[in-house]
Protein backbone atom coordinates (compact mmCIF):
# COMPACT_ATOMS: atom_id res chain seq x y z
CA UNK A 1 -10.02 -1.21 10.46
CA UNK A 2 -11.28 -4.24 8.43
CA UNK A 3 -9.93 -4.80 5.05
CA UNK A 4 -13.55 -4.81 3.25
CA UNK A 5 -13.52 -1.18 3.97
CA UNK A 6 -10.41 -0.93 2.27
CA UNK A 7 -9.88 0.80 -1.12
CA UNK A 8 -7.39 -1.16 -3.57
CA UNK A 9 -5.56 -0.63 -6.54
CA UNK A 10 -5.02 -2.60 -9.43
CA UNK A 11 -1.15 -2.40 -8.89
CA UNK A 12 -2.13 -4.64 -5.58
CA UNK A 13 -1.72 -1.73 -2.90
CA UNK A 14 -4.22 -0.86 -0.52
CA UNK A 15 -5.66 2.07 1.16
CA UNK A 16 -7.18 2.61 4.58
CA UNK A 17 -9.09 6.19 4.90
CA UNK A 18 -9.54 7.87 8.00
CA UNK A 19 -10.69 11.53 8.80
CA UNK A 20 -8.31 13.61 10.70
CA UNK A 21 -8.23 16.96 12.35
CA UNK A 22 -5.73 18.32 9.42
CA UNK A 23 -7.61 16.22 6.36
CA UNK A 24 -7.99 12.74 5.42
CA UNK A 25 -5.35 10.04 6.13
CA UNK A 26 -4.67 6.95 3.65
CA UNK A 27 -2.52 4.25 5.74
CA UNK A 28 -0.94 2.11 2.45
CA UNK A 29 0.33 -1.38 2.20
CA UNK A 30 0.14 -4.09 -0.37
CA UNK A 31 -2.50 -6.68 -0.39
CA UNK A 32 -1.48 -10.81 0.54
CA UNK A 33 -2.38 -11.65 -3.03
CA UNK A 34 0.79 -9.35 -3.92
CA UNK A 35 3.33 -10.65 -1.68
CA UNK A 36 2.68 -14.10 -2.24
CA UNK A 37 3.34 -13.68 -5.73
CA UNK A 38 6.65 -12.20 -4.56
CA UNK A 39 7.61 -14.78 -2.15
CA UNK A 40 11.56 -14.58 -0.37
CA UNK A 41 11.59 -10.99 0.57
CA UNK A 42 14.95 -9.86 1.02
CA UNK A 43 14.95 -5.91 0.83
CA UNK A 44 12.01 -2.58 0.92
CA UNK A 45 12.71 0.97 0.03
CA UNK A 46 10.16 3.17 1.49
CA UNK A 47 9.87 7.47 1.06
CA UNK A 48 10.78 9.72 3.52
CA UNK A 49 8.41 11.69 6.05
CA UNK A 50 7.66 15.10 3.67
CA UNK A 51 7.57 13.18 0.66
CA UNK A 52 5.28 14.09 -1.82
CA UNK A 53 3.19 10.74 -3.31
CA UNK A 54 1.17 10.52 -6.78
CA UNK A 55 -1.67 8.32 -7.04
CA UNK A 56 -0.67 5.66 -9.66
CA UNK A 57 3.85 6.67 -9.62
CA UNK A 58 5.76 5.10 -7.51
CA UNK A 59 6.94 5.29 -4.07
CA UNK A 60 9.19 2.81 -3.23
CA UNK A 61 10.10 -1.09 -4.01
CA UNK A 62 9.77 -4.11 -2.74
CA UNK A 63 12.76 -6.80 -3.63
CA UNK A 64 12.17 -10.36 -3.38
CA UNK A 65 14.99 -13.06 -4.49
CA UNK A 66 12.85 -13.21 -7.87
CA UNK A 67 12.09 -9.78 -9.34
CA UNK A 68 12.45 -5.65 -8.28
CA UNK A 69 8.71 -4.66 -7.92
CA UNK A 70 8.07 -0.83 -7.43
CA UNK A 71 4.99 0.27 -5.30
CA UNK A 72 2.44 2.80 -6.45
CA UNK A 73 0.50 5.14 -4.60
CA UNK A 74 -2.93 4.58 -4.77
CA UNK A 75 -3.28 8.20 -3.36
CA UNK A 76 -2.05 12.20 -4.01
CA UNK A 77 -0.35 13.87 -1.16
CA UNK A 78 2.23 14.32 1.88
CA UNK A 79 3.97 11.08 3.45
CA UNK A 80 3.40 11.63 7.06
CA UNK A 81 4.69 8.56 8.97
CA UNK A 82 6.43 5.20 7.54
CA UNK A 83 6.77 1.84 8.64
CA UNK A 84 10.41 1.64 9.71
CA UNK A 85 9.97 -1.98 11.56
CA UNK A 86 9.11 -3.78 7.97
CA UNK A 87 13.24 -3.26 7.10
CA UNK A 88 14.31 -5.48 9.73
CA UNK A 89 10.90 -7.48 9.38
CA UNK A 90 9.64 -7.92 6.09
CA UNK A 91 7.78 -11.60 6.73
CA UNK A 92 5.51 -8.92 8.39
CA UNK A 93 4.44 -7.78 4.51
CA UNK A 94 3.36 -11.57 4.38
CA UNK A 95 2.05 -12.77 7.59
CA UNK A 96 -0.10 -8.99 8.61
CA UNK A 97 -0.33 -7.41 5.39
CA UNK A 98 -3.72 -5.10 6.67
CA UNK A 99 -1.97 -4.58 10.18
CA UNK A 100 1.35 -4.03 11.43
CA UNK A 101 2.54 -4.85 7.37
CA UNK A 102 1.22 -0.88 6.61
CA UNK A 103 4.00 0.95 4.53
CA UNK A 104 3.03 4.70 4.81
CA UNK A 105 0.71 6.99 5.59
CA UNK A 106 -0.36 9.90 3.28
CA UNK A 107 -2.19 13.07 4.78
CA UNK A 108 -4.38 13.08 1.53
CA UNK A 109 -4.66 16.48 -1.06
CA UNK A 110 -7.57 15.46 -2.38
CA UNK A 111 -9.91 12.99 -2.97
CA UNK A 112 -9.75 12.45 -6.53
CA UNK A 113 -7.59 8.74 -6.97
CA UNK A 114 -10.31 7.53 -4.84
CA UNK A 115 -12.94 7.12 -7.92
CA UNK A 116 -10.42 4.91 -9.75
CA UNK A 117 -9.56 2.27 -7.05
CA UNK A 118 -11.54 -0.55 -6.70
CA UNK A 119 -13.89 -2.08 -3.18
CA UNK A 120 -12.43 -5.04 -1.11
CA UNK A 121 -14.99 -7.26 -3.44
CA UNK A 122 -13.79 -6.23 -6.91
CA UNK A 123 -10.29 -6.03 -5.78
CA UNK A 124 -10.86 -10.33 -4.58
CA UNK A 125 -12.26 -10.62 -8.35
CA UNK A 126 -9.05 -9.16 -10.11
CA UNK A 127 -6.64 -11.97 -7.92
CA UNK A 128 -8.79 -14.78 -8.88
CA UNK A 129 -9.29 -13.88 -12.36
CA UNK A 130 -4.75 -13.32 -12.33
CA UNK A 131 -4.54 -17.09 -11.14
């Protein structure tokens, strides 16, 4: 998928949506403007397949040498896979943040967090207007 079709939040994470056979499927990671205002990742605590995710609470952190920051879920529903490789691989957050840097997938409950997240263009707005 290309990242302009993306959907992002204002909490920096990003969300992919794809129809599948069961419901709709939001693939989440956070955005390169994000992680380079992290910079020295050292850690990344991700949910558990079954999990239950709010749109806008969190579901997990990312730890750089700096600072603790929690990740939000720009989406409501199940966790259905997660990205066990970015433990042992976190420069991958960095270097393919909208490809192998995804964190989790959701199998989406409804559609509703989608009205409040913001297109690829007025997502590139709110990082140059933070810098």
């Amino acid at each position: 998928m290309d990242p302009k079709h993306y959907l992002f939040a204002e909490t920096h994470e990003w969300a992919a949506i794809e129809a599948g056979a069961d419901g709709k499927v939001a693939t989440v990671g956070s955005s390169p403007c994000a992680v380079a205002q992290l910079t020295d990742l050292v850690y990344i605590e991700l949910p558990k397949v079954g999990t239950k995710v709010t749109a806008g609470k969190e579901f997990g952190e990312v730890e750089s040498v700096k600072a603790v920051s929690p990740l939000y879920s720009p989406v409501d529903g199940e966790v259905i896979a997660v990205n066990e490789q970015l433990k042992s691989s976190l420069e991958t957050l960095g270097s393919e943040a909208f490809g192998q840097g995804w964190m989790i997938k959701v199998r989406m409950s409804d559609d509703a967090a989608l009205g409040r997240l913001m297109d690829a263009g007025a997502y590139q707005q709110q990082c140059k207007d933070s810098h």
